[in-house]
Protein backbone atom coordinates (compact mmCIF):
# COMPACT_ATOMS: atom_id res chain seq x y z
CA UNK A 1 34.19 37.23 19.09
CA UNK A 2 30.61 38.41 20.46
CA UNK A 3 27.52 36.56 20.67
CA UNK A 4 26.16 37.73 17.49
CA UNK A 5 28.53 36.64 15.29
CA UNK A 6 29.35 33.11 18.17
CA UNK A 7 29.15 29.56 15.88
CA UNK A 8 25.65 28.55 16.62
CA UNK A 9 25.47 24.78 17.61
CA UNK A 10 22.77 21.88 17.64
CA UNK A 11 23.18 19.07 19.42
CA UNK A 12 21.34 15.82 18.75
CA UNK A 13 21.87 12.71 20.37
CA UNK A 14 19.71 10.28 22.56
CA UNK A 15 21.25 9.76 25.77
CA UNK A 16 20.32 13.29 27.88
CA UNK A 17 23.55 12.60 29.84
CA UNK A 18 25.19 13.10 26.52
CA UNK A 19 23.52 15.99 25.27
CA UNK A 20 24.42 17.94 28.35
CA UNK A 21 28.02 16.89 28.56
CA UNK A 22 28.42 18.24 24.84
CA UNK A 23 26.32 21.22 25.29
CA UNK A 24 28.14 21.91 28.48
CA UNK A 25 31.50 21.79 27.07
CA UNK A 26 30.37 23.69 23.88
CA UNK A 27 28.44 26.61 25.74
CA UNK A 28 31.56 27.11 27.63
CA UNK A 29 33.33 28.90 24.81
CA UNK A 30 33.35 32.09 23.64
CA UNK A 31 33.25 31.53 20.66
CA UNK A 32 30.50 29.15 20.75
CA UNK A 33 26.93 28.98 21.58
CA UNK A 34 24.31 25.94 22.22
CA UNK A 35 20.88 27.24 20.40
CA UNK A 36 19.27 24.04 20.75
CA UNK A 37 18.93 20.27 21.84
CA UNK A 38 17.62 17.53 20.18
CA UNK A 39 16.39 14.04 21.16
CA UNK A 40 15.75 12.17 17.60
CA UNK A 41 15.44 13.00 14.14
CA UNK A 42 12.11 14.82 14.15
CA UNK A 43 13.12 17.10 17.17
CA UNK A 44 16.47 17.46 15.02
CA UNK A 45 14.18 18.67 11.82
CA UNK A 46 12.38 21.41 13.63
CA UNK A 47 15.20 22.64 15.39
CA UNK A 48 17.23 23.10 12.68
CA UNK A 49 14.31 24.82 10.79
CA UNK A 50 13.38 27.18 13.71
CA UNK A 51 16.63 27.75 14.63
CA UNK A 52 19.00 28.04 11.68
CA UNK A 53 22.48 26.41 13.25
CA UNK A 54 25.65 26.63 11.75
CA UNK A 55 27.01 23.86 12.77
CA UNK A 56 24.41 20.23 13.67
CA UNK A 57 26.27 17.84 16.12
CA UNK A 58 24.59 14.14 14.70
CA UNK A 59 24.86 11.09 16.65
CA UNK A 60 24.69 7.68 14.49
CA UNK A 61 21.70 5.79 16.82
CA UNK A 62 19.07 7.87 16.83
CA UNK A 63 15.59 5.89 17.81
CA UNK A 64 13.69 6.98 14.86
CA UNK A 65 15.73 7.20 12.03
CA UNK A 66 19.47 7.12 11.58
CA UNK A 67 21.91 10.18 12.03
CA UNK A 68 23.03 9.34 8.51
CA UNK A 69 19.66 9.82 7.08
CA UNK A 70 19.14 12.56 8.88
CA UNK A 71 22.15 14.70 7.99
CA UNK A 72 21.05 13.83 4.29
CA UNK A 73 17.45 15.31 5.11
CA UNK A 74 18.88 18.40 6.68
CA UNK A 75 21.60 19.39 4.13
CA UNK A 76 19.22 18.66 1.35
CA UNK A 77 17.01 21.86 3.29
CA UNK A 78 20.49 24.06 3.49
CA UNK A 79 23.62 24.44 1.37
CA UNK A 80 25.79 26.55 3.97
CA UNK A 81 24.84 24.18 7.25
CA UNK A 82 27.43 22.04 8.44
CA UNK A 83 27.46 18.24 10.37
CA UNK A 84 29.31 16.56 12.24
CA UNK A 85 28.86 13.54 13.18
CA UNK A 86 29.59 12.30 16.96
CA UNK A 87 29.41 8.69 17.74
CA UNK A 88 30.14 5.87 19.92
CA UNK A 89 30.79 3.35 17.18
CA UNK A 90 34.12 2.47 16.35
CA UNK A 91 33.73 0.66 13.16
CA UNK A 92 34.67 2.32 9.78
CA UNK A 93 31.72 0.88 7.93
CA UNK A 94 29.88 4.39 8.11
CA UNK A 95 31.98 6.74 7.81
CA UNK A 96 32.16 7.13 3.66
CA UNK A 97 28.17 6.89 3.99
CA UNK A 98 28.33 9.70 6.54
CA UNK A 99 30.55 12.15 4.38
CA UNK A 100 28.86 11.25 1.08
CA UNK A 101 25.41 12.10 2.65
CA UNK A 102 26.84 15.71 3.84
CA UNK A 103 28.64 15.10 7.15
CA UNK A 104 32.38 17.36 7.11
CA UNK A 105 33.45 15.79 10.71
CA UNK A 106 33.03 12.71 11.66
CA UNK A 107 34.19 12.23 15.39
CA UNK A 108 34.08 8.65 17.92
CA UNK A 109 32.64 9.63 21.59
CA UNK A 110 35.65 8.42 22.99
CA UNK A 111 38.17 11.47 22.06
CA UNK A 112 39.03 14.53 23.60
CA UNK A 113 36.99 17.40 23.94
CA UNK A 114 39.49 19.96 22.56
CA UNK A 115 39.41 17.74 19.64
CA UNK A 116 35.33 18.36 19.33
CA UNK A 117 35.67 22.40 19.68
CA UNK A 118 38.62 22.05 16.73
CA UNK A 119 36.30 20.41 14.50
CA UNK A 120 33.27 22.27 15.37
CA UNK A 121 35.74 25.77 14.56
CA UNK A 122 36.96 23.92 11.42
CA UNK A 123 33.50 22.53 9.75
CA UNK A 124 32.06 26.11 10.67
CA UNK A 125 34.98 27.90 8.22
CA UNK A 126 34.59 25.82 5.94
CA UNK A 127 36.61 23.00 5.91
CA UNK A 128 36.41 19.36 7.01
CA UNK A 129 37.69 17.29 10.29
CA UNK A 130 38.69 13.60 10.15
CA UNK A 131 40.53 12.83 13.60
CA UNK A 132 43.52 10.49 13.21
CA UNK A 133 41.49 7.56 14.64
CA UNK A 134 38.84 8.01 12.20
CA UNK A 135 41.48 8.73 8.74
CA UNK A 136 42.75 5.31 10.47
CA UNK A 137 39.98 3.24 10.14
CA UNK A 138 39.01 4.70 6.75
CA UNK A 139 41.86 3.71 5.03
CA UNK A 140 41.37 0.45 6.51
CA UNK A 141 38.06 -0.10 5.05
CA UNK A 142 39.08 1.13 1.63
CA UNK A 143 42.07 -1.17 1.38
CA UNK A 144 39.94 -4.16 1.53
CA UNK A 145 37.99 -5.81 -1.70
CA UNK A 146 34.54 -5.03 -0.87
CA UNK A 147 33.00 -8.08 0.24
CA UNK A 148 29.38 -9.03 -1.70
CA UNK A 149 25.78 -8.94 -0.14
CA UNK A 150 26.16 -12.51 0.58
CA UNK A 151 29.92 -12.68 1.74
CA UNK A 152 28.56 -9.65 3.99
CA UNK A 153 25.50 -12.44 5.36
CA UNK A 154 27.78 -14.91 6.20
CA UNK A 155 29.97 -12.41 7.66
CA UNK A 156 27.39 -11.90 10.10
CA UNK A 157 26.30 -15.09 10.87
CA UNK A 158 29.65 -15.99 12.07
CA UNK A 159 29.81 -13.24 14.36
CA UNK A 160 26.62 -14.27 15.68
CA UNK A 161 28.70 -17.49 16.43
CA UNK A 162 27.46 -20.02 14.12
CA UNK A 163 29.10 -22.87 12.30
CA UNK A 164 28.98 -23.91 8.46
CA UNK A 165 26.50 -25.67 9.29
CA UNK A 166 24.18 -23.98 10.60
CA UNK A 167 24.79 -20.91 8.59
CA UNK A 168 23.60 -23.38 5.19
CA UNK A 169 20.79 -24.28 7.07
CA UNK A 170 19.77 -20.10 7.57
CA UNK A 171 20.38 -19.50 4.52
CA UNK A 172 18.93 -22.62 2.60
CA UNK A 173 22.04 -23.53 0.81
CA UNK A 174 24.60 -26.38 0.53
CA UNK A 175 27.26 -26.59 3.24
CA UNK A 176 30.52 -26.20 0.64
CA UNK A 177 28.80 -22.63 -0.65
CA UNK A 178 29.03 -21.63 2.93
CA UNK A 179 32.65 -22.93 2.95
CA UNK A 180 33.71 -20.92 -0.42
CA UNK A 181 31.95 -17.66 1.10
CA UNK A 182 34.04 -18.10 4.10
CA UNK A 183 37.43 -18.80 2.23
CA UNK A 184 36.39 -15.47 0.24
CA UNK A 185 36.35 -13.91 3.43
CA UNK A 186 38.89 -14.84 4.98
CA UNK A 187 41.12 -14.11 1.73
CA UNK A 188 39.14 -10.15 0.91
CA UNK A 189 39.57 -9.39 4.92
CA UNK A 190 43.35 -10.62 4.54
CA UNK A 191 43.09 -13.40 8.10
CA UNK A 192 43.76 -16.74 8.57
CA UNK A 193 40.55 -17.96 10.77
CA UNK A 194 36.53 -17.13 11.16
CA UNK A 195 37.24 -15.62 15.30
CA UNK A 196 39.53 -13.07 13.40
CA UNK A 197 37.21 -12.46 10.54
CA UNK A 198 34.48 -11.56 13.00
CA UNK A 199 37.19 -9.75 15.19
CA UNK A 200 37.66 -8.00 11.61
CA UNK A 201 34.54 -7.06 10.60
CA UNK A 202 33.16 -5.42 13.80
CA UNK A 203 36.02 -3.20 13.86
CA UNK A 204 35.97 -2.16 10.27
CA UNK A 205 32.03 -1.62 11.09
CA UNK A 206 31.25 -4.47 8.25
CA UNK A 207 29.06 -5.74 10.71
CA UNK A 208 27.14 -4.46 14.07
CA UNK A 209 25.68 -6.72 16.75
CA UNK A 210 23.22 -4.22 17.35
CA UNK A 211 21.57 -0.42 16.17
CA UNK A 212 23.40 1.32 18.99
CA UNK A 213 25.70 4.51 18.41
């Protein structure tokens, strides 16, 4: 293939480290060519409309606003671009979110890099990626009764670590409504105590201790 008609990539992720390591492993294909890097979301936006990519490589923590949003902005601006999403977070929570707002890869930081350059060739003919790891933690997430707004609260007060108690007093209610949210819980996330509902819920990506990627 020659450099006119190479796959023309983006790359737009936070951590510079990062960014070079992908670029670097991208640029060294044939096939494949690095047109530009990106920092955050607004660097991301005038990249992609200087430079046209084919294919825009999103990470989820962006400081400004989220890759999710972002890959919603950008494929609102063009129908043939394609995303993929690159991330450090291993919860499941995003990954619906991230197809339905355009993504057609969605990839965790952690796998290998022939795994990134199959994707990238895939999304850029037209089709979509979903590693095993990812398909994994999808289904999980889908085969679980959705837990309410409130459920989801509580959920995230006990993996901050706190008690019945204390999670009635946060949220200004009776002790025994924290109790029933946390037997719904417990029951919708199919385990038998609150350490393994919490253990539960950060690996489904239910809940995140923090905005990292």
């Amino acid at each position: 293939m020659n450099a006119l008609s190479n796959i023309r990539v983006l790359v737009v992720d936070d951590h510079p480290l990062v960014r070079d390591g992908i670029s670097a492993i991208v640029d060294h294909q044939t096939d494949l060519d690095v047109v530009g890097q990106a920092a955050n979301a607004a660097e991301a936006i005038a990249l992609f409309e200087s430079l046209a990519p084919d294919v825009t490589l999103v990470d989820l923590g962006l400081p400004d606003i989220g890759g999710i949003p972002l890959i919603a902005m950008l494929h609102a601006k063009s129908a043939t671009a394609r995303f993929i999403v690159l991330t450090a977070n291993a919860g499941g929570g995003e990954i619906a979110k991230a197809l339905h707002a355009g993504a057609h890869a969605y990839l965790f930081k952690n796998g290998p890099s022939a795994e990134l350059l199959t994707a990238i060739r895939a999304v850029s003919a037209g089709g979509k990626y979903l590693s095993h790891a990812v398909g994994h933690l999808a289904d999980s997430v889908a085969s679980h009764p959705g837990l309410t707004a409130r459920e989801l609260e509580v959920l995230t007060w006990i993996v901050r670590g706190h008690s019945n108690s204390q999670i009635a007093n946060e949220l200004g209610v009776v002790e025994d409504t924290v109790k029933s949210h946390v037997k719904n819980i417990l029951m919708k996330l199919g385990v038998s105590s609150r350490s393994k509902a919490a253990a539960s819920g950060l690996q489904l990506g239910l809940v995140r201790l923090d905005a990292g990627s």
